[in-house]
Protein backbone atom coordinates (compact mmCIF):
# COMPACT_ATOMS: atom_id res chain seq x y z
CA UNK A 1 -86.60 -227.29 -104.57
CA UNK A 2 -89.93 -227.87 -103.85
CA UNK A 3 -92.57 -226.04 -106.04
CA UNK A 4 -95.34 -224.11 -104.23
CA UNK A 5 -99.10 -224.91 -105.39
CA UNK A 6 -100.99 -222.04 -106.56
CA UNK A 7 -104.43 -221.25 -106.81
CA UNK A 8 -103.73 -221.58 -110.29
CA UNK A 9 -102.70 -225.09 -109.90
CA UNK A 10 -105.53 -225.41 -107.75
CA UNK A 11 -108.40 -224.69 -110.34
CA UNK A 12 -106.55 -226.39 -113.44
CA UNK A 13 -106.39 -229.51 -111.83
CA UNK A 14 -110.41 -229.27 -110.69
CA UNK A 15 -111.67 -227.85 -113.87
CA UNK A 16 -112.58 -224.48 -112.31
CA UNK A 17 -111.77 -220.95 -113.24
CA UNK A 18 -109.40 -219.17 -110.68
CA UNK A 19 -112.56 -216.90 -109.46
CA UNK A 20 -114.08 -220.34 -108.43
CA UNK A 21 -111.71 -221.43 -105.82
CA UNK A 22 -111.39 -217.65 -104.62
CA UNK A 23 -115.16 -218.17 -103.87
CA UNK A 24 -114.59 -221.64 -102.31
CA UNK A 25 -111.52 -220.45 -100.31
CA UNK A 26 -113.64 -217.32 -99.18
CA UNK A 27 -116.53 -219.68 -97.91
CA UNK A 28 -118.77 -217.64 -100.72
CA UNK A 29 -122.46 -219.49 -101.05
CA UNK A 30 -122.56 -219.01 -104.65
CA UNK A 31 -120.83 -222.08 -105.75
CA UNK A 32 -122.44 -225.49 -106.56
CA UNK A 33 -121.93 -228.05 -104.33
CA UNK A 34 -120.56 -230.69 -106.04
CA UNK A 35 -117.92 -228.02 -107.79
CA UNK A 36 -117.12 -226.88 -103.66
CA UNK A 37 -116.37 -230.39 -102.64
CA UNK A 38 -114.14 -231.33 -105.87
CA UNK A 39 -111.79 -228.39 -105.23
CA UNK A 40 -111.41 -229.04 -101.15
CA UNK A 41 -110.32 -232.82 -102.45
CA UNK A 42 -107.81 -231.11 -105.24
CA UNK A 43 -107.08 -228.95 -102.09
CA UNK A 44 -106.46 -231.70 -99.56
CA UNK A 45 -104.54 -233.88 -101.78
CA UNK A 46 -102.21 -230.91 -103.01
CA UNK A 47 -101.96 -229.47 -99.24
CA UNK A 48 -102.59 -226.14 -100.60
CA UNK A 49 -104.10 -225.00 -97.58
CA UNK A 50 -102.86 -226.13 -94.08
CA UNK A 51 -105.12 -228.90 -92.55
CA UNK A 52 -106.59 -226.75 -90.24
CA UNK A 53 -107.99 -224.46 -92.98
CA UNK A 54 -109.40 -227.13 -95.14
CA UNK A 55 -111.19 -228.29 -92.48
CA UNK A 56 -113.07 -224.90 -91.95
CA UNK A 57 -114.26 -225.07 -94.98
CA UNK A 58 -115.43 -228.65 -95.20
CA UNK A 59 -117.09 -228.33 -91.69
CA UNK A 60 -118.33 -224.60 -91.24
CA UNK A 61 -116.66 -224.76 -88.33
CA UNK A 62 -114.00 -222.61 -87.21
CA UNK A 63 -111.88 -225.23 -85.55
CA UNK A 64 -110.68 -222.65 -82.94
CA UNK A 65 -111.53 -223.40 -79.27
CA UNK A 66 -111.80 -221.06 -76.45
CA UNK A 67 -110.23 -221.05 -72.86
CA UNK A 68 -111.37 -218.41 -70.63
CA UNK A 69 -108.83 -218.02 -67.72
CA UNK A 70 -109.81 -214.45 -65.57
CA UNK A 71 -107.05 -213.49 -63.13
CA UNK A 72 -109.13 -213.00 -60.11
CA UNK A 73 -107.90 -215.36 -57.73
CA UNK A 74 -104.44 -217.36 -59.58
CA UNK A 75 -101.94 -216.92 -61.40
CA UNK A 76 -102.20 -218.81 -65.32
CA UNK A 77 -102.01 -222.79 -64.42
CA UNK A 78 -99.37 -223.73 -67.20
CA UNK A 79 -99.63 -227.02 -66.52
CA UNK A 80 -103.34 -226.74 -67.33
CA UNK A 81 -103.26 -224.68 -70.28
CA UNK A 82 -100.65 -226.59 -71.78
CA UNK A 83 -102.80 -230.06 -71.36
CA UNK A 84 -105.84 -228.74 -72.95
CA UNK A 85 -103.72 -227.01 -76.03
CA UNK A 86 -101.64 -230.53 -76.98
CA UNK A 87 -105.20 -232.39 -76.46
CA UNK A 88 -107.60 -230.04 -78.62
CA UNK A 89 -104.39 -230.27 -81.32
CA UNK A 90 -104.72 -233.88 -81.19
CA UNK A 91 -108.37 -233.46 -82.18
CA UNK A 92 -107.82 -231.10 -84.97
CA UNK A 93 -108.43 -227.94 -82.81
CA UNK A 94 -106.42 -224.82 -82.05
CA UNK A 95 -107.06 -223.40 -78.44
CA UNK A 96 -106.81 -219.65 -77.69
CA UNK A 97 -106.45 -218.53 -74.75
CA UNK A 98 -108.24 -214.98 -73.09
CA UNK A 99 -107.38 -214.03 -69.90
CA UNK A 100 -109.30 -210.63 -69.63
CA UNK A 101 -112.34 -209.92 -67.73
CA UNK A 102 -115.26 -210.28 -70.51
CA UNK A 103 -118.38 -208.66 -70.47
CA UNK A 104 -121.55 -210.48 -71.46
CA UNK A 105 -121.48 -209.23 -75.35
CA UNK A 106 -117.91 -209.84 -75.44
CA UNK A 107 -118.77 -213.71 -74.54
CA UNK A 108 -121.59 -213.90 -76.50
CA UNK A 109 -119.58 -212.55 -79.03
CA UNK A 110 -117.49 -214.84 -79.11
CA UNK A 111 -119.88 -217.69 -80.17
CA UNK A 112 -121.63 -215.44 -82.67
CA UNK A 113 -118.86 -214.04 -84.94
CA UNK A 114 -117.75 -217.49 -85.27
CA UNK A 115 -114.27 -216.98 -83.57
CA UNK A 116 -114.69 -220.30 -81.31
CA UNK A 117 -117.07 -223.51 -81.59
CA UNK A 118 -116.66 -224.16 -77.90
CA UNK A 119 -115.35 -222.69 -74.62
CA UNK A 120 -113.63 -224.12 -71.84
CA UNK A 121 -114.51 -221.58 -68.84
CA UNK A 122 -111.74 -222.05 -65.61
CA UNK A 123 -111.96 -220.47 -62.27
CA UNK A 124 -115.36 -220.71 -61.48
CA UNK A 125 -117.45 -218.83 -59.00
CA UNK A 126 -120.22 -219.97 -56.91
CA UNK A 127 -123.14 -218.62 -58.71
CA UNK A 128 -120.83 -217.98 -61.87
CA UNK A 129 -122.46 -215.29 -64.71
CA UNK A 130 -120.74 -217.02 -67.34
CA UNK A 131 -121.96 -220.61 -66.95
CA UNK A 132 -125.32 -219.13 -66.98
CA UNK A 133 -125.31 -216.77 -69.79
CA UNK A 134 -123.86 -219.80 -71.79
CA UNK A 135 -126.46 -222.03 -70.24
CA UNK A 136 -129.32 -219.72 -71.31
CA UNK A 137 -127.79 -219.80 -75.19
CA UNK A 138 -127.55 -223.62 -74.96
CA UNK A 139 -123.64 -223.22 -76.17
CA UNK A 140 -121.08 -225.49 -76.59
CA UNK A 141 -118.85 -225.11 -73.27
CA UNK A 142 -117.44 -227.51 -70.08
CA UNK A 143 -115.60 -226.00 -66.94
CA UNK A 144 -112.93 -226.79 -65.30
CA UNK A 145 -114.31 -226.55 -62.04
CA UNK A 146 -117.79 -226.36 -60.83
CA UNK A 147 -120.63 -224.03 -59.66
CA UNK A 148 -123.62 -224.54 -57.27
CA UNK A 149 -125.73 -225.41 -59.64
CA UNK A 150 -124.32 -228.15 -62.00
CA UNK A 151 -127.54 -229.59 -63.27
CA UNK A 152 -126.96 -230.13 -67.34
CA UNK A 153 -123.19 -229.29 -67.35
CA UNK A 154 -119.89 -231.78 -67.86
CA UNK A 155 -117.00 -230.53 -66.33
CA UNK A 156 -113.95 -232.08 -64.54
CA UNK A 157 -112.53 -230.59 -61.12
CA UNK A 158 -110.23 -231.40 -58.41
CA UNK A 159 -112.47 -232.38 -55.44
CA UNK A 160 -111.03 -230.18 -52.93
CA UNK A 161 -112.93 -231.02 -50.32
CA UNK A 162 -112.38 -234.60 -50.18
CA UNK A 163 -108.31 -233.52 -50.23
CA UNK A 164 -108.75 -231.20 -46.99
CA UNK A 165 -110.64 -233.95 -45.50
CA UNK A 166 -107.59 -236.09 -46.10
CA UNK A 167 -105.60 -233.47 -44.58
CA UNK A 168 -107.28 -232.95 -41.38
CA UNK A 169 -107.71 -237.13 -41.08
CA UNK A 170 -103.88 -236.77 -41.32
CA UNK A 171 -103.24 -234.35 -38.61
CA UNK A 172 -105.52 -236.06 -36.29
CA UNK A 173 -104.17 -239.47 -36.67
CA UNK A 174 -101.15 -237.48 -35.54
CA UNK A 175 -102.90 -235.91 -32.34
CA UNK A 176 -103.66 -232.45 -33.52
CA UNK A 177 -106.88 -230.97 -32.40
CA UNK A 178 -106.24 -227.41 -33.00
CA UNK A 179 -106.22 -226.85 -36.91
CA UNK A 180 -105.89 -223.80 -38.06
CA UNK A 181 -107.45 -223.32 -42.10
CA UNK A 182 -106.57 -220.56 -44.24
CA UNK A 183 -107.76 -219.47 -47.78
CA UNK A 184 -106.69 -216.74 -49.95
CA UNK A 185 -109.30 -214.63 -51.25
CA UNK A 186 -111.88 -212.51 -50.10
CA UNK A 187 -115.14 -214.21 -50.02
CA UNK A 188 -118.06 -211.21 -51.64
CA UNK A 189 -122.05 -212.84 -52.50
CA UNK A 190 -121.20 -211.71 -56.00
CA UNK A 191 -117.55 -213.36 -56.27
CA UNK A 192 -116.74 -216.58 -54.21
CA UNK A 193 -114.64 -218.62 -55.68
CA UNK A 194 -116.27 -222.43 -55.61
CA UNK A 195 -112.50 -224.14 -54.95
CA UNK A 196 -112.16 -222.06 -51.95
CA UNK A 197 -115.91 -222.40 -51.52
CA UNK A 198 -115.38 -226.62 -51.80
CA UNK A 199 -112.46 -226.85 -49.56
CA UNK A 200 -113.79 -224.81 -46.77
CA UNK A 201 -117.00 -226.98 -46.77
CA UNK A 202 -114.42 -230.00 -46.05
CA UNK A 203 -112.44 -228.32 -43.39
CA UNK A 204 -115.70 -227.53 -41.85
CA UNK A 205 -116.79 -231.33 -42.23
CA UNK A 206 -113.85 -232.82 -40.72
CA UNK A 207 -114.09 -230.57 -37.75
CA UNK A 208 -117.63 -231.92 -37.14
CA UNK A 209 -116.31 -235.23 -37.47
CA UNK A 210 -113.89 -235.27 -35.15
CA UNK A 211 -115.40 -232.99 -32.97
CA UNK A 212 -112.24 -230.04 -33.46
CA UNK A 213 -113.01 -225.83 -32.54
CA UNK A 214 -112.89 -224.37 -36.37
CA UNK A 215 -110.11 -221.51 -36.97
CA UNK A 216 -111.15 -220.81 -40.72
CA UNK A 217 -109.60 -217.37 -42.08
CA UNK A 218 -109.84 -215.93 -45.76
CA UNK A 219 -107.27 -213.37 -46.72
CA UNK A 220 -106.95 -211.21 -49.35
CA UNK A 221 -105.01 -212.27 -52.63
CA UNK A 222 -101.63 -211.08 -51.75
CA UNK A 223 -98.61 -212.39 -49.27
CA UNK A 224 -98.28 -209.63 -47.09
CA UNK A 225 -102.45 -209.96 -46.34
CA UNK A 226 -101.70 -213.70 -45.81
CA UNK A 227 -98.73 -212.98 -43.36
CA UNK A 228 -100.82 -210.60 -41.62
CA UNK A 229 -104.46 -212.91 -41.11
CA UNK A 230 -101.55 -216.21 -40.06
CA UNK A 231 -99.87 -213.99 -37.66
CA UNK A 232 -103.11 -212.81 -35.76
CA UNK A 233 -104.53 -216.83 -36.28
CA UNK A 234 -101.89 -217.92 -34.46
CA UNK A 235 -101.23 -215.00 -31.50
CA UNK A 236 -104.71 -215.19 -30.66
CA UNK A 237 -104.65 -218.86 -30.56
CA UNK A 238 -101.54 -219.85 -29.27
CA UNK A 239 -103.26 -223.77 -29.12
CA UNK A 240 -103.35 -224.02 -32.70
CA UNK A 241 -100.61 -227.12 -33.42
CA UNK A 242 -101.04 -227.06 -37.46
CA UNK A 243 -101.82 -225.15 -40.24
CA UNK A 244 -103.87 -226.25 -43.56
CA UNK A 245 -104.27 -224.32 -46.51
CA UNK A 246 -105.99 -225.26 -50.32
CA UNK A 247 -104.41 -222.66 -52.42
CA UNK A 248 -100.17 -222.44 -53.22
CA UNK A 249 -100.19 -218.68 -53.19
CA UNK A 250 -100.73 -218.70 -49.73
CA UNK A 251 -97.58 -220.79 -48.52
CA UNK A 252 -94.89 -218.59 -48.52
CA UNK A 253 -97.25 -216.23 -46.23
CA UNK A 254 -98.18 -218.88 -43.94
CA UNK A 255 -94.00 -219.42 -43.68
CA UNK A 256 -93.30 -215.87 -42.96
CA UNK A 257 -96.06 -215.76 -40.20
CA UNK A 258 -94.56 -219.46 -39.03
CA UNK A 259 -91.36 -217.52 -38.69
CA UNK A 260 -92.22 -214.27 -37.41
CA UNK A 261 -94.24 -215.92 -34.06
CA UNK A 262 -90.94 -217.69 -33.37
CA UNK A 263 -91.95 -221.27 -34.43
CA UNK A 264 -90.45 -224.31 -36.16
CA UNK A 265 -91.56 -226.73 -38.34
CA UNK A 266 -92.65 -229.36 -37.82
CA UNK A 267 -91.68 -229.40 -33.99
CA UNK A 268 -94.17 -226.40 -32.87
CA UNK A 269 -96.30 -226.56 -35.79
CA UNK A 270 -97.23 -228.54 -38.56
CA UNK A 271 -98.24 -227.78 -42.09
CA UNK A 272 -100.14 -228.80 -45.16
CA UNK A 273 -100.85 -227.18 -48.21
CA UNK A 274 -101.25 -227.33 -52.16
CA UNK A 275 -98.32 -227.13 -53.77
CA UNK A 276 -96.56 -228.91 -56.73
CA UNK A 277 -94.06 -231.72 -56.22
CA UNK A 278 -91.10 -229.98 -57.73
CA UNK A 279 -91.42 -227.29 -55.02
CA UNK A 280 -92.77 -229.18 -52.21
CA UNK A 281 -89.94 -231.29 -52.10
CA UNK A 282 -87.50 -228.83 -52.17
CA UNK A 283 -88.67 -226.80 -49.22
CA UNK A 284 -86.91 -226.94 -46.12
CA UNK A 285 -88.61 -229.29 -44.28
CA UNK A 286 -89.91 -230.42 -47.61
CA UNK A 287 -94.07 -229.80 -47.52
CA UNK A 288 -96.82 -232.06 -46.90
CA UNK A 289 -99.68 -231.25 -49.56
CA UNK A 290 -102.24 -232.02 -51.65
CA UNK A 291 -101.65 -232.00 -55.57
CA UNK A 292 -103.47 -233.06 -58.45
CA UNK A 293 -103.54 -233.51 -62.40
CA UNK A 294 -102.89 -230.44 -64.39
CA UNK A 295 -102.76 -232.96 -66.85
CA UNK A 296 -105.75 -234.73 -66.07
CA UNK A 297 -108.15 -231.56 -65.83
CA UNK A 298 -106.69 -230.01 -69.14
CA UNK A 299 -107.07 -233.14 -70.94
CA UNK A 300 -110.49 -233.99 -69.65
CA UNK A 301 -112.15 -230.90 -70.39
CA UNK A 302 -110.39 -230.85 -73.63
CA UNK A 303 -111.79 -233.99 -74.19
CA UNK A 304 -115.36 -233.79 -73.07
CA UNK A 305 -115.71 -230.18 -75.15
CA UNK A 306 -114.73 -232.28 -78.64
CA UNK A 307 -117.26 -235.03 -77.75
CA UNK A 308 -119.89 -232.57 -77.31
CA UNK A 309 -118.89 -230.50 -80.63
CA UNK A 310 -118.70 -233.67 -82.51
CA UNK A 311 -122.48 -234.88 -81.14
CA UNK A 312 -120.80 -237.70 -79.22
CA UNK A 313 -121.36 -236.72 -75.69
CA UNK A 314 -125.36 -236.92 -75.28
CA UNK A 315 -125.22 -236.50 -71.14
CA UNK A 316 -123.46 -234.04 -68.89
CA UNK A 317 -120.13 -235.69 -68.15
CA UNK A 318 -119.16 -234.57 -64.33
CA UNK A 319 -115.79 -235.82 -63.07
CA UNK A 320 -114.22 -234.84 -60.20
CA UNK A 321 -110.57 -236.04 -59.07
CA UNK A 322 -109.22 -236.53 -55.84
CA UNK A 323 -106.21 -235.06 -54.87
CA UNK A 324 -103.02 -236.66 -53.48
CA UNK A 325 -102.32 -236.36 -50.21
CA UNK A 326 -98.05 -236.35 -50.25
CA UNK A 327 -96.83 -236.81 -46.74
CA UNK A 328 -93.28 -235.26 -46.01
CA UNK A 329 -91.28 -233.66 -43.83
CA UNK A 330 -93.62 -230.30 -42.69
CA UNK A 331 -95.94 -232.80 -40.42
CA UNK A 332 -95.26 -234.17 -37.26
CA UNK A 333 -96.66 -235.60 -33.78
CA UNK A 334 -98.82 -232.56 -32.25
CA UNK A 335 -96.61 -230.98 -29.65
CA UNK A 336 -97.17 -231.55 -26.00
CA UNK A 337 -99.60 -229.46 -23.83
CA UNK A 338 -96.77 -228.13 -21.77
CA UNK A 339 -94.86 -226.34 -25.24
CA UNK A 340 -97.79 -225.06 -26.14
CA UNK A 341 -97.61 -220.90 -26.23
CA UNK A 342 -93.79 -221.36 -27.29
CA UNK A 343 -92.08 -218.73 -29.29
CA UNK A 344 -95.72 -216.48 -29.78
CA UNK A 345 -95.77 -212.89 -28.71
């Protein structure tokens, strides 16, 4: 049977009264410092406290990093969360996670009560509050995603833009010239959301480039609004041969609405979207879309937040990673002039 140390233990073996390590273990000033750091060794080498804990005390720090995930436009990214969580652990730091809306004394607050020595901020808007409250109070913090105004900040994104691109230079090379592009939610000057925001920009680009008519739509967040804007993009333009969108929660609408104007895919229409592997290949056809590194971003940011806590990242750090364009089954050969109109109301 193993025998449990005690703070009793504890101050025998430094020398110290039992009051002395309560004050050391309770981060109280009023301790020498020569006494503090011979009872953290007794403590480290007797594992009284967890790693973690120890730590604290040695550093001042709390060890605990943030990750501020609002639901306003997707659901939790597990694949994300999970990344930064087993990376920060690696370092020596725990990662909580807040998904609430957060006013600006509840982030500040944050920083100041000592709950979190950094913060990893995901989802971010255009002309994002939070980056520049945090900005303003020269914190500790990276994003996972980007604003409009990046000057000074690391962060680590998928570029979006450079994936539609992609997409479109795949649906040309196949003959399309009517594409439609569709983005799930609601664009407002106080709340756009920059990867919606990024990808339009490149669906925008591409039609310049290759001189195509632009048939951009933004719905609201949920499937029946995406069946609804589809179904009206493609009765109203019966020409369009293919169907792009950036986001995963917009699929299934842009399936329904596929369905529901009497076309097939890929014969009448072809589509692309962003969707993980697991699913995209299990869709019947099996999907063409762009996906990217949950793992990469999580660890990334993960990584770029300890270098900056630990004085070792001096300059912004600002990655951004390309997406991969999977081509399957849900693309085709744009169909011929004389089908075109098939199967719509």
């Amino acid at each position: 049977m193993i025998k449990k140390t005690t703070i009793v233990d504890i101050a025998r073996a430094a020398g110290v009264s039992v009051s002395t390590v309560s004050r050391i273990l309770n981060n109280k000033p009023d301790v020498a410092e020569e006494t503090r750091q011979r009872v953290l060794q007794v403590i480290e080498e007797q594992r009284f406290a967890p790693h973690t804990a120890w730590q604290q005390l040695r550093s001042g720090k709390s060890r605990f990093i943030a990750l501020h995930f609002p639901q306003d436009f997707n659901p939790l990214s597990q694949g994300i969360i999970t990344n930064a969580a087993m990376r920060c652990e690696q370092f020596g730091f725990t990662l909580n996670l807040i998904v609430g809306a957060l006013s600006e004394n509840d982030l500040l607050g944050i920083f100041r009560s000592g709950q979190a020595d950094g913060m990893i901020l995901v989802e971010i808007l255009v002309n994002d509050w939070r980056v520049e409250l945090l900005r303003q109070h020269t914190t500790n913090f990276v994003m996972i995603g980007r604003c409009a105004d990046t000057t000074g900040l690391s962060y680590v994104d998928s570029d979006i833009g450079a994936g539609v691109t992609d997409a479109i230079e795949h649906l040309v090379g196949l003959g399309h010239r009517h594409i439609g592009f569709i983005t799930v939610g609601r664009i407002t000057p106080e709340k756009e959301y920059g990867f919606t925001a990024w990808a339009r920009q490149g669906y925008h680009a591409a039609c310049r480039r290759h001189d195509l008519p632009a048939y951009a739509r933004t719905t609201d967040l949920t499937t029946d609004s995406v069946v609804a804007v589809a179904t009206e993009l493609l009765t109203q333009h019966p020409e369009i041969t293919a169907l792009v969108t950036p986001q995963d929660a917009a699929v299934p609408g842009i399936l329904k609405a596929i369905t529901a104007c009497g076309l097939s895919i890929p014969e009448d229409i072809s589509v692309v979207g962003l969707l993980d592997e697991s699913f995209a290949e299990v869709m019947t056809p099996p999907l063409t879309a762009l996906s990217f590194s949950s793992r990469t971003l999580g660890f990334t940011a993960a990584e770029m937040l300890v270098a900056q806590l630990n004085g070792a990242a001096p300059d912004p750090q600002q990655i951004l990673v390309r997406p991969e364009l999977c081509v399957r089954g849900s693309t085709a050969p744009a169909r011929a002039p004389q089908m075109i109109g098939k199967g719509t109301p």
